[in-house]
PDB file of N, CA and C in Angstrom:
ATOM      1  N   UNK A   1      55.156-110.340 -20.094  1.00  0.00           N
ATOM      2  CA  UNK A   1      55.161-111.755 -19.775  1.00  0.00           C
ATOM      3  C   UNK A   1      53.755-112.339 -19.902  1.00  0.00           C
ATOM      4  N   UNK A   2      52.676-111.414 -19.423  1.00  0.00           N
ATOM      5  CA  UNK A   2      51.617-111.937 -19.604  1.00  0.00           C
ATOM      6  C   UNK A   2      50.974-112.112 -20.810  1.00  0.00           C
ATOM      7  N   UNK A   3      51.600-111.641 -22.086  1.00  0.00           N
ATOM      8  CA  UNK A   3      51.784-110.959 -23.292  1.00  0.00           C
ATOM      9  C   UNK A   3      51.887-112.453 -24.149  1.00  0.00           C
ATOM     10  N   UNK A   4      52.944-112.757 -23.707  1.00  0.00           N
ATOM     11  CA  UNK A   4      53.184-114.403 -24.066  1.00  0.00           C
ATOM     12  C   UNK A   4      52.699-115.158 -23.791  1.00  0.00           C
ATOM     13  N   UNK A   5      52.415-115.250 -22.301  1.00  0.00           N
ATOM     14  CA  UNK A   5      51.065-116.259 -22.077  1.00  0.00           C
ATOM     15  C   UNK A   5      50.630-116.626 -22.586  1.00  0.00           C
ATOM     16  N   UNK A   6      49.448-115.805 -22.416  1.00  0.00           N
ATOM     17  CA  UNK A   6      48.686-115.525 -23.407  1.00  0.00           C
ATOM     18  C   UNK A   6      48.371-115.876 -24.650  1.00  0.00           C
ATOM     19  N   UNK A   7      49.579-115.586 -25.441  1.00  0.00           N
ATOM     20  CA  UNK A   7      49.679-116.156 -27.055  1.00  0.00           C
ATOM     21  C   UNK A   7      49.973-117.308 -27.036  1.00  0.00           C
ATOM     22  N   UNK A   8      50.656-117.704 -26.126  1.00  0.00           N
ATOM     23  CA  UNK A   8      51.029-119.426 -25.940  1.00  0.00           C
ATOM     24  C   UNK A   8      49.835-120.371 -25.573  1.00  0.00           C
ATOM     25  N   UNK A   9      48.901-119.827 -25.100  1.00  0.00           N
ATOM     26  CA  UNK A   9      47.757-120.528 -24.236  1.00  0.00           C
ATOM     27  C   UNK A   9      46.699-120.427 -25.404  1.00  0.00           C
ATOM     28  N   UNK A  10      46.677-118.876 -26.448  1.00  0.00           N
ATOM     29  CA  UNK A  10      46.238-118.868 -27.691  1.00  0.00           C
ATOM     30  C   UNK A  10      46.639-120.013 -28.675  1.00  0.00           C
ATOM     31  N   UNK A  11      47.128-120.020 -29.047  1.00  0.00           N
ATOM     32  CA  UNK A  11      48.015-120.901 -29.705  1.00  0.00           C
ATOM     33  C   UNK A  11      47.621-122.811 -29.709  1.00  0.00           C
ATOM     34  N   UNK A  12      47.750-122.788 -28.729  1.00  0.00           N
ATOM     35  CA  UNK A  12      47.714-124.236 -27.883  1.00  0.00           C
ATOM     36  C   UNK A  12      45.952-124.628 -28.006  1.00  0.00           C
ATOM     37  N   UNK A  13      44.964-123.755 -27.908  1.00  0.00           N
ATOM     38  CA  UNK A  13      43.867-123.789 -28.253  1.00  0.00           C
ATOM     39  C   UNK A  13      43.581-123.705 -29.393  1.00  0.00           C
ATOM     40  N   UNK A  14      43.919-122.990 -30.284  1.00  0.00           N
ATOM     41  CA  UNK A  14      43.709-123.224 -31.842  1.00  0.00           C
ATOM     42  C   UNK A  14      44.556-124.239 -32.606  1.00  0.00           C
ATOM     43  N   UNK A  15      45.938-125.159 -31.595  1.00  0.00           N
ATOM     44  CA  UNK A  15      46.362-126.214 -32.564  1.00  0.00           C
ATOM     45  C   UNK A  15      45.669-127.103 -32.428  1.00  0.00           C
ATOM     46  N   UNK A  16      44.014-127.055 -31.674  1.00  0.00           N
ATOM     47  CA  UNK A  16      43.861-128.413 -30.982  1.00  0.00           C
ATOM     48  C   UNK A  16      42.515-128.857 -31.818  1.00  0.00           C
ATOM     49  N   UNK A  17      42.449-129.438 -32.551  1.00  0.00           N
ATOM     50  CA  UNK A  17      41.854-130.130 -34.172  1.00  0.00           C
ATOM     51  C   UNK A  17      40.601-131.415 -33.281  1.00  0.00           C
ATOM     52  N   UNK A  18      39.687-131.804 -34.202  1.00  0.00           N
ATOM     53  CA  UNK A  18      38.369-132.529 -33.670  1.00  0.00           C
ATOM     54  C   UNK A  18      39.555-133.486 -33.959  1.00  0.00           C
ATOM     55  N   UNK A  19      39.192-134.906 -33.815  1.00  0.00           N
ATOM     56  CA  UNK A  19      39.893-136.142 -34.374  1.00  0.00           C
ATOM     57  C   UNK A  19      38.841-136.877 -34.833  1.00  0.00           C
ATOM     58  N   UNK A  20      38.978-137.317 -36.029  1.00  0.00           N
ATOM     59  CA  UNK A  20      38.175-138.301 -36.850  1.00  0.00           C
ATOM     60  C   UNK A  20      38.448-139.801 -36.620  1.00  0.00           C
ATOM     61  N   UNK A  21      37.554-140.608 -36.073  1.00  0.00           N
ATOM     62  CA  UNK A  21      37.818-141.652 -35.848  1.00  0.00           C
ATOM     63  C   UNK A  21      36.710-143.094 -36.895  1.00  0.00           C
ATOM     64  N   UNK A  22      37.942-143.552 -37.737  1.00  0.00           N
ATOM     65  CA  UNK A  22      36.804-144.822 -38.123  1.00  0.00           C
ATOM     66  C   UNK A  22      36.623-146.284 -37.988  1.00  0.00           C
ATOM     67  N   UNK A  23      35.514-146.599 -37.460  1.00  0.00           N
ATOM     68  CA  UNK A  23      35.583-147.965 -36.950  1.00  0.00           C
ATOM     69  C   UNK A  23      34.704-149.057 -37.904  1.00  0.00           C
ATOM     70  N   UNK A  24      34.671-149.752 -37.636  1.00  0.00           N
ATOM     71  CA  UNK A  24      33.917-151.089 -38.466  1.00  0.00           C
ATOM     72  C   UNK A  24      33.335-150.995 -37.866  1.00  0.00           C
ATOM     73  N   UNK A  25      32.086-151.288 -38.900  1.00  0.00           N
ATOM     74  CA  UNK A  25      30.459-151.433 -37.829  1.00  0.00           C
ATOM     75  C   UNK A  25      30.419-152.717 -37.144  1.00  0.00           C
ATOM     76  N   UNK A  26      29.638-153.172 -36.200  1.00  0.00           N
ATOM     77  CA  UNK A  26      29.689-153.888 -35.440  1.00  0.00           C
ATOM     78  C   UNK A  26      28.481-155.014 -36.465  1.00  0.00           C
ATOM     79  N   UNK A  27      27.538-154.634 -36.825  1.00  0.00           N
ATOM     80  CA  UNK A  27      27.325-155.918 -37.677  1.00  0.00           C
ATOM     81  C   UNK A  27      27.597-155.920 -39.304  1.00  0.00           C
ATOM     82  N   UNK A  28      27.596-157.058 -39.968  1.00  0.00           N
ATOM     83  CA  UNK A  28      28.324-157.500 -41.359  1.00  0.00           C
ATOM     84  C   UNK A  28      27.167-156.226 -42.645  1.00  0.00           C
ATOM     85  N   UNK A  29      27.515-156.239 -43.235  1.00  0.00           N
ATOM     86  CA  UNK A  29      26.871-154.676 -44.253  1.00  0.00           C
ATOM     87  C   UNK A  29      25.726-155.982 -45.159  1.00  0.00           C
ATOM     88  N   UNK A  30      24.822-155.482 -45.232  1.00  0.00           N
ATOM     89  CA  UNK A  30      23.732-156.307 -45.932  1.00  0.00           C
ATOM     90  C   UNK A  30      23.253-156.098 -47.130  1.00  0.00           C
ATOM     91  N   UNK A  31      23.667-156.349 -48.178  1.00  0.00           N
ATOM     92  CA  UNK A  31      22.453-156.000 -49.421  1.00  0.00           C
ATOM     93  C   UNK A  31      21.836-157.143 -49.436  1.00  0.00           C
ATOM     94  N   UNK A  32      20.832-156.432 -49.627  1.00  0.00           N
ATOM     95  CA  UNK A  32      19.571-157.058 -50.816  1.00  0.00           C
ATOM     96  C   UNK A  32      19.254-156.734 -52.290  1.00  0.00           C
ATOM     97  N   UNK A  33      19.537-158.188 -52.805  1.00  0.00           N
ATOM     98  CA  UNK A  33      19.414-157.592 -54.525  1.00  0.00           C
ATOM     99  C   UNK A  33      18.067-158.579 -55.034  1.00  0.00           C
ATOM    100  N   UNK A  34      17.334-157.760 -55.471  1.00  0.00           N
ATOM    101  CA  UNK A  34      16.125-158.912 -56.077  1.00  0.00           C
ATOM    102  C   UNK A  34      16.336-158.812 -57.549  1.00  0.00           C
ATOM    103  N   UNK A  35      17.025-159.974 -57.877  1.00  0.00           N
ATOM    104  CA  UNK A  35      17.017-159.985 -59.501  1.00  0.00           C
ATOM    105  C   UNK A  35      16.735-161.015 -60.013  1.00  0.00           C
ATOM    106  N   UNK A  36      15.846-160.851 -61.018  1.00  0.00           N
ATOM    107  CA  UNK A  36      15.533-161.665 -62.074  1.00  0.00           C
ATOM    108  C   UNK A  36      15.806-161.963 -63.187  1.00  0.00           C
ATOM    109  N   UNK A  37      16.154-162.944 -64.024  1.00  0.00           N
ATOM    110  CA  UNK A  37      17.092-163.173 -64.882  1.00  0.00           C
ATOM    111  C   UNK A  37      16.201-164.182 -65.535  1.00  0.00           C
ATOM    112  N   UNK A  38      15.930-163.561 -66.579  1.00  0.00           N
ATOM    113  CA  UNK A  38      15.246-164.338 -67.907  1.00  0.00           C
ATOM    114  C   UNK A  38      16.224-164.811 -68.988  1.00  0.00           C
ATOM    115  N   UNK A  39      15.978-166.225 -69.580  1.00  0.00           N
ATOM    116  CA  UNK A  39      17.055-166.227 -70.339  1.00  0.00           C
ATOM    117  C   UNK A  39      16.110-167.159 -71.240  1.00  0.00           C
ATOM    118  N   UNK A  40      16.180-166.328 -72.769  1.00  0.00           N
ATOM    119  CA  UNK A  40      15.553-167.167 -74.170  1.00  0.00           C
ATOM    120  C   UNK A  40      15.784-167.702 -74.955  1.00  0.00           C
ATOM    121  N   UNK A  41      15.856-168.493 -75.554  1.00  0.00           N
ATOM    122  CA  UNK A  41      16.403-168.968 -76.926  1.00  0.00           C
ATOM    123  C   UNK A  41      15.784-169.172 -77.827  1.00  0.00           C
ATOM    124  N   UNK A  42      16.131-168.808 -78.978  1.00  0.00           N
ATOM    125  CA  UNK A  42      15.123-168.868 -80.019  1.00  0.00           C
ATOM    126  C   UNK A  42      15.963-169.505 -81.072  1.00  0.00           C
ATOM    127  N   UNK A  43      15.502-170.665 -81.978  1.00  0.00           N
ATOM    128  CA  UNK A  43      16.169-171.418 -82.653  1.00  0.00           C
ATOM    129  C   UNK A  43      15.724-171.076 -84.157  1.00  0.00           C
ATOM    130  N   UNK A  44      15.745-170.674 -85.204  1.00  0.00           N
ATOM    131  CA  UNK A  44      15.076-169.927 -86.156  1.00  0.00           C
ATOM    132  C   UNK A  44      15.648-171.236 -87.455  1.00  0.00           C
ATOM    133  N   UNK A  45      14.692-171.844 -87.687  1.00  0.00           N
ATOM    134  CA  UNK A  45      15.037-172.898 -88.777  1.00  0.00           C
ATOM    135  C   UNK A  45      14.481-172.645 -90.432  1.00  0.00           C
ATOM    136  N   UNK A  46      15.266-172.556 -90.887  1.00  0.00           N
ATOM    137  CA  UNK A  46      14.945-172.037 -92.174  1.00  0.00           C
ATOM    138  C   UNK A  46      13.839-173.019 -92.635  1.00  0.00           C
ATOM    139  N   UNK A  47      12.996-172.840 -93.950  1.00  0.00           N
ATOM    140  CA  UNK A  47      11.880-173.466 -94.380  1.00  0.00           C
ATOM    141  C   UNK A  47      12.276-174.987 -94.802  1.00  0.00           C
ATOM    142  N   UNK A  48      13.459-175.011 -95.894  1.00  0.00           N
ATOM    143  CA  UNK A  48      13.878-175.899 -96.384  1.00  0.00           C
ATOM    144  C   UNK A  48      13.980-176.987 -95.541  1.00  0.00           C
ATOM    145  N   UNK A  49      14.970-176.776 -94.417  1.00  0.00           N
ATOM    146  CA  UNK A  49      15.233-177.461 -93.442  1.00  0.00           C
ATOM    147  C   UNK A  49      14.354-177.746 -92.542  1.00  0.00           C
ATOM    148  N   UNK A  50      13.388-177.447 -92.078  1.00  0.00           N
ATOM    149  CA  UNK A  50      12.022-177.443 -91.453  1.00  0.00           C
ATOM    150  C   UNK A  50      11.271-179.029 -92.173  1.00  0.00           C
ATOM    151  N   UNK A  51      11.290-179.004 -93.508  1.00  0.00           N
ATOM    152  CA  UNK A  51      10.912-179.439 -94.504  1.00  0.00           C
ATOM    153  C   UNK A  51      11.448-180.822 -94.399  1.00  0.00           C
ATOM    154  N   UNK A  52      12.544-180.860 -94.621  1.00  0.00           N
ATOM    155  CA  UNK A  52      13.717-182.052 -94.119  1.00  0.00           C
ATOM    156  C   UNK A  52      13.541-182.738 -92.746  1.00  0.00           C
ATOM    157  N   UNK A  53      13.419-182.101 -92.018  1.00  0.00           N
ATOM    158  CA  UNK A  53      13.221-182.317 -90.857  1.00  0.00           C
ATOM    159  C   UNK A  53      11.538-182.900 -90.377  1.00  0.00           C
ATOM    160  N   UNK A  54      10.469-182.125 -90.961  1.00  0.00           N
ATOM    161  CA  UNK A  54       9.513-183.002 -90.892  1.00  0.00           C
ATOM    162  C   UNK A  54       8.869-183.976 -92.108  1.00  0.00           C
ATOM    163  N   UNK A  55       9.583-184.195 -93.148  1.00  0.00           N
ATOM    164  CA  UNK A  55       9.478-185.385 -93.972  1.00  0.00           C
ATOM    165  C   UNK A  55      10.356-186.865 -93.054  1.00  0.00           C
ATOM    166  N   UNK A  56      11.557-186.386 -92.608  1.00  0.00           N
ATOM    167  CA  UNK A  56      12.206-187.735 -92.179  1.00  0.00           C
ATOM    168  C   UNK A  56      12.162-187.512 -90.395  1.00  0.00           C
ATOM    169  N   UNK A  57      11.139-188.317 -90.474  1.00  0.00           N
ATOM    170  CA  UNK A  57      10.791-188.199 -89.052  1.00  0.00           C
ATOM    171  C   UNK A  57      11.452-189.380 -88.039  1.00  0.00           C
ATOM    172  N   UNK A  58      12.545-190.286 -88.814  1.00  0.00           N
ATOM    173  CA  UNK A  58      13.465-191.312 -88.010  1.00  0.00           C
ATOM    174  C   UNK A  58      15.108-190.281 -88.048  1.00  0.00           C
ATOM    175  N   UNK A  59      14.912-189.030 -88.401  1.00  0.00           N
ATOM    176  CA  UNK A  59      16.306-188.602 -88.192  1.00  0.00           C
ATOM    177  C   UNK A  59      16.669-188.561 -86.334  1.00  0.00           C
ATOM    178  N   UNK A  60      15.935-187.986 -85.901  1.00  0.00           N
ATOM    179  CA  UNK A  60      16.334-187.885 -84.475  1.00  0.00           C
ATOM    180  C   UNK A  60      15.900-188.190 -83.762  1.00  0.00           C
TER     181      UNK A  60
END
């Protein structure tokens, strides 16, 4: 009898598992992003047209 006990009281101690618990942090999650953002344009005017463009100087 004590035999069983025993294994029962064994038993009962090894079914007994940590518990994982997850909570939301209590304040809001923060990044910081430092980015910089370059932006270029390059307009590439052929010669001809260059040409056109500074002979008629009432086009635009």
């Amino acid at each position: 009898m004590k035999g069983i006990i025993t294994a029962m009281l064994l038993m009962t101690l090894l079914g007994c598992a940590p518990k994982v618990k997850l909570e939301a942090p209590d304040k809001p999650i923060r990044i910081d992003m430092n980015v910089k953002i370059d932006h270029e344009v390059r307009v590439k005017v052929e010669k001809d047209v260059e040409n056109v463009l500074s002979k008629e100087k009432g086009l635009f």
